[in-house]
Protein backbone atom coordinates (compact mmCIF):
# COMPACT_ATOMS: atom_id res chain seq x y z
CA UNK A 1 0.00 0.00 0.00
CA UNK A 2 1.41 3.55 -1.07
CA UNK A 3 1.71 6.46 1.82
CA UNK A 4 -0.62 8.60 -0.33
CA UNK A 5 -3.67 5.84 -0.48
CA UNK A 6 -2.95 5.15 3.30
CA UNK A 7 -3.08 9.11 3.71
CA UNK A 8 -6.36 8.81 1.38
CA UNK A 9 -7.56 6.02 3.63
CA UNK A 10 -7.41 7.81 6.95
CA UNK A 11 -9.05 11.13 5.31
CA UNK A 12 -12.37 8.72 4.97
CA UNK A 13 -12.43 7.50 8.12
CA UNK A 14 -15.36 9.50 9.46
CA UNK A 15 -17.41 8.73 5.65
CA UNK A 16 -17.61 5.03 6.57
CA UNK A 17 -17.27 2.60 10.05
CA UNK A 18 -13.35 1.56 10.60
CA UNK A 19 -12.55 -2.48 11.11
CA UNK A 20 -11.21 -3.20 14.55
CA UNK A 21 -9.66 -6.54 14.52
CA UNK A 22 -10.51 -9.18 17.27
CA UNK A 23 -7.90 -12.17 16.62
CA UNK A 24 -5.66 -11.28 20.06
CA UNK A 25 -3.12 -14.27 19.07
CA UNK A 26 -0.39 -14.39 16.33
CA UNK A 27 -1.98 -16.23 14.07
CA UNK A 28 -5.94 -16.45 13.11
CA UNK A 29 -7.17 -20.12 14.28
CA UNK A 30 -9.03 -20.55 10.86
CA UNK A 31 -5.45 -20.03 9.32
CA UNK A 32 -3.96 -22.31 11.74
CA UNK A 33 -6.56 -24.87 11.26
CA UNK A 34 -5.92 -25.24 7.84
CA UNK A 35 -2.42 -24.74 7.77
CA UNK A 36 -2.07 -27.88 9.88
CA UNK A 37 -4.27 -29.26 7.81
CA UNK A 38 -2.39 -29.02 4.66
CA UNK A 39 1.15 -29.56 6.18
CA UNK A 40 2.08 -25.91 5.45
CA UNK A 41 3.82 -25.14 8.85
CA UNK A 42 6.76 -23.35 8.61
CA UNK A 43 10.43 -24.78 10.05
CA UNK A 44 10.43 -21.52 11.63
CA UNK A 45 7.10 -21.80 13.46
CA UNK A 46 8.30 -25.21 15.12
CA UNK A 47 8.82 -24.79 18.45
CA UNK A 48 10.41 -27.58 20.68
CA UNK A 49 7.31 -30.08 20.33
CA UNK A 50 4.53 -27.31 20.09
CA UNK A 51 3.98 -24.81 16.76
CA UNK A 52 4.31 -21.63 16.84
CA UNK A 53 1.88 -20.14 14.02
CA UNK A 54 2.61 -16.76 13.00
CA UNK A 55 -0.32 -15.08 10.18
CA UNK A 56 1.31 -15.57 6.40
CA UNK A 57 0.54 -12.38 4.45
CA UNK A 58 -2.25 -13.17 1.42
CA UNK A 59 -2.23 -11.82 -1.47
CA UNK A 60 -6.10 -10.09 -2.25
CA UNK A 61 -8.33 -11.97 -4.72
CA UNK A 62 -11.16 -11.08 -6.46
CA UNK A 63 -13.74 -13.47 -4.56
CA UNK A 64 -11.72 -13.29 -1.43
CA UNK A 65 -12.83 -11.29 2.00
CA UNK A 66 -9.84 -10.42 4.32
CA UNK A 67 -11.50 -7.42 6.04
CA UNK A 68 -12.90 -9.94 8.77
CA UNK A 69 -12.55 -8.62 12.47
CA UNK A 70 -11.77 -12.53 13.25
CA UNK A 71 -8.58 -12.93 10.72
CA UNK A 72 -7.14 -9.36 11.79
CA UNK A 73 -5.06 -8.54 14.79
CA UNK A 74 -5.41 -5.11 16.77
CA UNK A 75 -2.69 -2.80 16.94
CA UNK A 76 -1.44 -4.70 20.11
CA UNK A 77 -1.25 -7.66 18.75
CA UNK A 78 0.49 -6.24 16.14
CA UNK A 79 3.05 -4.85 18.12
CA UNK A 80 3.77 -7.67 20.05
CA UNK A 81 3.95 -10.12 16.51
CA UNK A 82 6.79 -7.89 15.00
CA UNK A 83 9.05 -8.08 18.49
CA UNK A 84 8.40 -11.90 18.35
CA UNK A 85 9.84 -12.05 14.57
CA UNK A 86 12.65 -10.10 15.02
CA UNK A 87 13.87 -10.05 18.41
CA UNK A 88 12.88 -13.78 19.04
CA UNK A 89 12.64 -15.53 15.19
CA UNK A 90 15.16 -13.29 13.78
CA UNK A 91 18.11 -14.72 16.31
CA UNK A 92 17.52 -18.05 15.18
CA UNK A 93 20.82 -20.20 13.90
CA UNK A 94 19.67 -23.36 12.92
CA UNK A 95 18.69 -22.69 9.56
CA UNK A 96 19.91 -20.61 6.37
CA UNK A 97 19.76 -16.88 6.97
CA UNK A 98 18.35 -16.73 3.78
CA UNK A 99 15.51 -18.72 5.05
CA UNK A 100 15.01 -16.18 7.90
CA UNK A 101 14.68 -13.50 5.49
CA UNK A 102 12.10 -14.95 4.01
CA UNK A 103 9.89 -16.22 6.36
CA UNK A 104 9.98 -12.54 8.32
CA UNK A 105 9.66 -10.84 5.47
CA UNK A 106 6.54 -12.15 4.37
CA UNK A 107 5.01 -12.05 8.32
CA UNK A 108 5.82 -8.49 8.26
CA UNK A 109 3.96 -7.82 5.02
CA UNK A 110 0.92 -9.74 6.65
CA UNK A 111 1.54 -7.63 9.60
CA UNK A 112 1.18 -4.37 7.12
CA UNK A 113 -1.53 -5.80 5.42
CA UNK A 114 -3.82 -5.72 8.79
CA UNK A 115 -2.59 -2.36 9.83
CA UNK A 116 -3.93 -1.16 6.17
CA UNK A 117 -7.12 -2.93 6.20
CA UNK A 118 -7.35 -1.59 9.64
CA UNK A 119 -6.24 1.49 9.36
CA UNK A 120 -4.92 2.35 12.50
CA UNK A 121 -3.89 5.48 13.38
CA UNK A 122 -0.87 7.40 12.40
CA UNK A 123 1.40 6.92 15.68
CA UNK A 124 0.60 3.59 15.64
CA UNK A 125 1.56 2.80 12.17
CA UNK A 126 5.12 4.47 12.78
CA UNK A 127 5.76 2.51 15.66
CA UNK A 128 5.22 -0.61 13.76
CA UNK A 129 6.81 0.35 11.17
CA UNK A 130 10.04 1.88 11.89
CA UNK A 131 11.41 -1.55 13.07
CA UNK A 132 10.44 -3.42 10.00
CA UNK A 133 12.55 -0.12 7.89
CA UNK A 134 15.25 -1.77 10.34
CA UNK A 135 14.66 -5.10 8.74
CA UNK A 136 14.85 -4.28 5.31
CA UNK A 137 18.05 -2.12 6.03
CA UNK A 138 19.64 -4.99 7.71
CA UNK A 139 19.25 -7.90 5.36
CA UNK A 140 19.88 -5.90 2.72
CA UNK A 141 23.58 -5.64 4.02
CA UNK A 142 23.77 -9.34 5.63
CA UNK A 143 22.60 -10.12 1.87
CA UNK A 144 24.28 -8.01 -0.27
CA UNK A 145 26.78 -11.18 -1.71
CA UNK A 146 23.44 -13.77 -2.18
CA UNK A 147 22.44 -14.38 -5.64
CA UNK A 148 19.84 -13.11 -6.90
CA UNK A 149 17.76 -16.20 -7.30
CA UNK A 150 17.96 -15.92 -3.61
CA UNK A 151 17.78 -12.64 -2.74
CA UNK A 152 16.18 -10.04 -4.98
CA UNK A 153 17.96 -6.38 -3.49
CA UNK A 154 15.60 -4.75 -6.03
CA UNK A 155 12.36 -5.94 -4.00
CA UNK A 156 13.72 -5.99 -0.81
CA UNK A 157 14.64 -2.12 -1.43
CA UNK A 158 10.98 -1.26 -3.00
CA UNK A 159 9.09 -2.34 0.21
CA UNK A 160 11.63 -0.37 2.51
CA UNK A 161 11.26 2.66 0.30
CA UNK A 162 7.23 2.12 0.82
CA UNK A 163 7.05 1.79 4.34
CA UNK A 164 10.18 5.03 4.49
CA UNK A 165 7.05 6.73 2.63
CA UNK A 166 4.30 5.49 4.79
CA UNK A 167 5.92 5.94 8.10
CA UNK A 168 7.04 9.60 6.83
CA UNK A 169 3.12 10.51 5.58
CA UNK A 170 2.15 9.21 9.21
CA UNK A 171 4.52 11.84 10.64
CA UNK A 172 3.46 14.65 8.23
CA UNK A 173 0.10 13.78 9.68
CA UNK A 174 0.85 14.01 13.33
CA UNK A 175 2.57 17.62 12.39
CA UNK A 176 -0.57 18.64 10.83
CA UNK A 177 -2.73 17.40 13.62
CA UNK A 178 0.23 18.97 15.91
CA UNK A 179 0.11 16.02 17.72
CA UNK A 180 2.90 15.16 19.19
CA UNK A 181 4.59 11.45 19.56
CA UNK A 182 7.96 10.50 21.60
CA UNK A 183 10.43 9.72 19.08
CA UNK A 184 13.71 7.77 20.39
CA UNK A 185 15.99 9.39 18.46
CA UNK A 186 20.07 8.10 17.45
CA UNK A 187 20.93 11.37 15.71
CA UNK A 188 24.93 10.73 17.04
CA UNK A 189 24.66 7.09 16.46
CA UNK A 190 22.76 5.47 13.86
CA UNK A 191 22.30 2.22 14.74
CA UNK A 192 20.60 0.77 11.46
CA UNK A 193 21.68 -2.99 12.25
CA UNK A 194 20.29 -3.33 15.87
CA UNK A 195 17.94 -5.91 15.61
CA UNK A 196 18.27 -7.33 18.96
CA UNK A 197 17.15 -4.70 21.74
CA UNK A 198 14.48 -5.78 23.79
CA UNK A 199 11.86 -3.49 22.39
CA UNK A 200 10.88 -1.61 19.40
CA UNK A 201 12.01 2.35 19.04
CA UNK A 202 10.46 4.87 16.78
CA UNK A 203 12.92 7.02 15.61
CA UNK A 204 11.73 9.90 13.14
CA UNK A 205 15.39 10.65 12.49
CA UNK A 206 16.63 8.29 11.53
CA UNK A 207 13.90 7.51 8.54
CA UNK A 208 14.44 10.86 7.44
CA UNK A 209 17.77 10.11 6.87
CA UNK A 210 17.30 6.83 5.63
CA UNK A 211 15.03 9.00 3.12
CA UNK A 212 17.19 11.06 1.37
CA UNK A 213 20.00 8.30 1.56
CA UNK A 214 17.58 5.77 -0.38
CA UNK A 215 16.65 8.66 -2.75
CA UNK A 216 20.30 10.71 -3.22
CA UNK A 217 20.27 10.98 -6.52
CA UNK A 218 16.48 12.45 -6.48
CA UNK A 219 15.79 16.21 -4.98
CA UNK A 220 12.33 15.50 -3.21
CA UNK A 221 14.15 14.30 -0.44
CA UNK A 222 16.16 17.14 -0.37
CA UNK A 223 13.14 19.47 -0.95
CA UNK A 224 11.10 17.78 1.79
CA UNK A 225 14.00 18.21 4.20
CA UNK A 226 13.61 21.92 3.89
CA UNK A 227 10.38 21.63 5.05
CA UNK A 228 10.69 19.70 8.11
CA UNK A 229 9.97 21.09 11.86
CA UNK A 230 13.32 22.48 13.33
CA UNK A 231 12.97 20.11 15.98
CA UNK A 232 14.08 17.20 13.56
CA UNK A 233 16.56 18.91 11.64
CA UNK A 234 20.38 17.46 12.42
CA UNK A 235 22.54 19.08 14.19
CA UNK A 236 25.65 19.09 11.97
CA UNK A 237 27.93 20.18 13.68
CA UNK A 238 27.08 18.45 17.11
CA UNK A 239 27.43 15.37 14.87
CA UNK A 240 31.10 16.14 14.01
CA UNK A 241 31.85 16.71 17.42
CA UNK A 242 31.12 13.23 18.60
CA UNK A 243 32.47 11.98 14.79
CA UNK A 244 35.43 13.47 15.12
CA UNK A 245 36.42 13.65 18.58
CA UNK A 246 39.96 13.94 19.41
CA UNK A 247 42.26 15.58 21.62
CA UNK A 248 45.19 15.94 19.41
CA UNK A 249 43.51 16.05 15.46
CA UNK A 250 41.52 19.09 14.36
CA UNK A 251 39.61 18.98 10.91
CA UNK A 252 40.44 22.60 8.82
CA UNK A 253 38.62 25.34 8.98
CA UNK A 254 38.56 25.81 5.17
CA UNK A 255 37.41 22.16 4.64
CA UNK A 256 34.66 23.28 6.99
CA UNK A 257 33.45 26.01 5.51
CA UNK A 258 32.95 23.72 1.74
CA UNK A 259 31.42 21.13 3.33
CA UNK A 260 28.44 22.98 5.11
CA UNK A 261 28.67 25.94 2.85
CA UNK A 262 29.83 28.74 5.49
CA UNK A 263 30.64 31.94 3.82
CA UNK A 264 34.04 32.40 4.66
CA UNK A 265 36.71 30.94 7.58
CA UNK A 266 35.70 34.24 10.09
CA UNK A 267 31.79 32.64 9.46
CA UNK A 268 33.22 29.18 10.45
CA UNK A 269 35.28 30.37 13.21
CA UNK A 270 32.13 32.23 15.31
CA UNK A 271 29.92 30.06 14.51
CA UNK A 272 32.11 26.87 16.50
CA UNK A 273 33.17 29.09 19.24
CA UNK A 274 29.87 30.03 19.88
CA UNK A 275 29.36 25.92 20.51
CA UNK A 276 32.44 25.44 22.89
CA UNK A 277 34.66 24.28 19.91
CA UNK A 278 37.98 25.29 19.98
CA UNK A 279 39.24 27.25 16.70
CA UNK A 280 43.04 27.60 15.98
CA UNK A 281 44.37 26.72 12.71
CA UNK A 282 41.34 24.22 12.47
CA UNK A 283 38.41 23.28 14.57
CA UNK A 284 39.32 20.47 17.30
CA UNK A 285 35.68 18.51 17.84
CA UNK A 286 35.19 17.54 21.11
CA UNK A 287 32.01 16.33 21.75
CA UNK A 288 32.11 16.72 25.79
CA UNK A 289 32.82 20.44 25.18
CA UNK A 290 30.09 21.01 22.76
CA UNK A 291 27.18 23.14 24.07
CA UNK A 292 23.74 21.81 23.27
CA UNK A 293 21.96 24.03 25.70
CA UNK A 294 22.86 27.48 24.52
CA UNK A 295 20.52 29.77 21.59
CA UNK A 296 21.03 28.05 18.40
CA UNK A 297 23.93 30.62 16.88
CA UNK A 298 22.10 32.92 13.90
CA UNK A 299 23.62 31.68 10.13
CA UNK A 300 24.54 34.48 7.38
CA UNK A 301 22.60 35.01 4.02
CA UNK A 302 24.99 32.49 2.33
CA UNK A 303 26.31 34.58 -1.41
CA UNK A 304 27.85 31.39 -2.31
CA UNK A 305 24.60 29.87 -4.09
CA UNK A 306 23.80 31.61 -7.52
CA UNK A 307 21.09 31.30 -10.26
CA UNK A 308 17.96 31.41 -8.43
CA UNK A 309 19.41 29.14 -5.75
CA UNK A 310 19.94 31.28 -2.76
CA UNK A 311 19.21 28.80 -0.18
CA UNK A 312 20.39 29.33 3.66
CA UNK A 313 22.28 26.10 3.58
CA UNK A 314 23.73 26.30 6.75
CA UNK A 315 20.63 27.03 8.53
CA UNK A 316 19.33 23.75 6.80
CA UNK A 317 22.05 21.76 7.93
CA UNK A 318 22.94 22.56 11.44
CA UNK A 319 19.22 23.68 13.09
């Protein structure tokens, strides 16, 4: 499902009654009746003598009705399914990891699937979601050296750009409805493999990043980042200081001032004193030093952008 028909979705909520589901276990029992049926239980689902069903995503058909209350699972449900597959499932080591991949990625798409057909509201979509963009980001590293017959980076990296997109519409939502929603956020340390903490995070920074980094040679991103709330913008500079941290090793000030577009060494030089950095004949990060409490230090009209592109860059980048 695209972010725009989920947007769509929600808009029409009040036009006709929402589904709430009412299957409070993992797996539906009609779908675990037959699957048992049929043989069709999953290696992965085997636990010690007992099963362990967990609902297989379907794919819609014409004379086929999935919006049943009974066959969907409520948002907690939901929540506590995707920290079973990947904090529990996902550790497995008895089997291919290839075979992991698979079987969680098509859980998670069933888990998608209900919160669509559902469609549950916007917080509670990005905290779902945000640690199934984990999922896709981390096989498609462990994976990167599988063939392609079994491991398809092209797919994997077309349902992490959809739920980037839906997670980021859910957000734009909450701004509108200037809601807000607690965001764990890893601006200084962007943990993109951590699979294995003990409970889901949603961090909006983090998909914004992963946003324009999916997308770099596209300018949406770039033009959407423009328009974000200055409370999620990255700090830039507070990045470098924990990046770069040393006590001998400074990084020059001209090398500075081209990469975040500062109109001249003077420009560079107030702008990291006013943040506790020490300036001699570069800037030594230290990020115990820096000062994350103080006003946020007022950027220059940058003259370095020409041709209908005057754009306060280093506003953008470091508030």
């Amino acid at each position: 499902m695209s972010y725009l028909n989920y947007l769509c979705n929600n808009q029409g909520l009040n036009k006709r009654e929402k589904i709430i589901g009412t299957c409070y276990t993992m797996c539906p029992q009609d779908e675990i009746w037959l699957r048992k049926r049929e043989k069709l239980i999953h290696i992965l689902e085997v636990v010690g003598d007992n099963f362990k069903l967990v609902k297989s995503y379907s794919r819609s058909a014409a004379d086929a009705n999935i919006a049943v209350p009974s066959l969907l699972r409520p948002y907690s449900v939901l929540k506590k399914t995707v920290n079973y597959l990947l904090h529990e499932v996902g550790k497995q080591t008895n089997v291919p990891v290839i075979v992991i991949y698979d079987f969680l990625n098509d859980r998670l798409r069933a888990v998608r699937q209900d919160m669509t057909i559902q469609r549950l509201l916007p917080e509670q979509c990005m905290e779902l979601l945000e640690p199934i963009i984990r999922f896709h980001v981390y096989f498609a590293y462990r994976l990167c050296e599988k063939a392609i017959n079994e491991f398809d980076p092209v797919l994997n990296n077309k349902l992490l750009l959809e739920c980037v997109k839906w997670f980021l519409s859910c957000a734009d939502e909450m701004d509108r409805l200037n809601r807000c929603f607690n965001t764990h956020k890893t601006a200084l340390s962007l943990d993109l493999l951590n699979l294995e903490d003990s409970k889901t995070m949603c961090d909006r920074v983090l998909v914004e990043c992963l946003y324009i980094l999916c997308n770099i040679e596209n300018y949406q991103p770039l033009v959407r980042y423009l328009g974000l709330p200055s409370y999620i913008k990255r700090n830039s500079l507070q990045i470098m200081s924990s990046a770069y941290n040393s006590k001998q090793l400074t990084v020059p000030t001209t090398i500075l001032q081209d990469w975040m577009l500062f109109n001249s060494v003077v420009d560079v030089t107030e702008c990291c004193k006013h943040y506790g950095l020490n300036v001699d004949n570069g800037v030594q990060f230290n990020k115990l030093s820096f000062k994350c409490d103080i006003e946020a230090h007022k950027p220059k009209l940058n003259n370095r952008l020409t041709g209908g592109q005057i754009i306060n860059l280093h506003e953008v980048l470091t508030y």
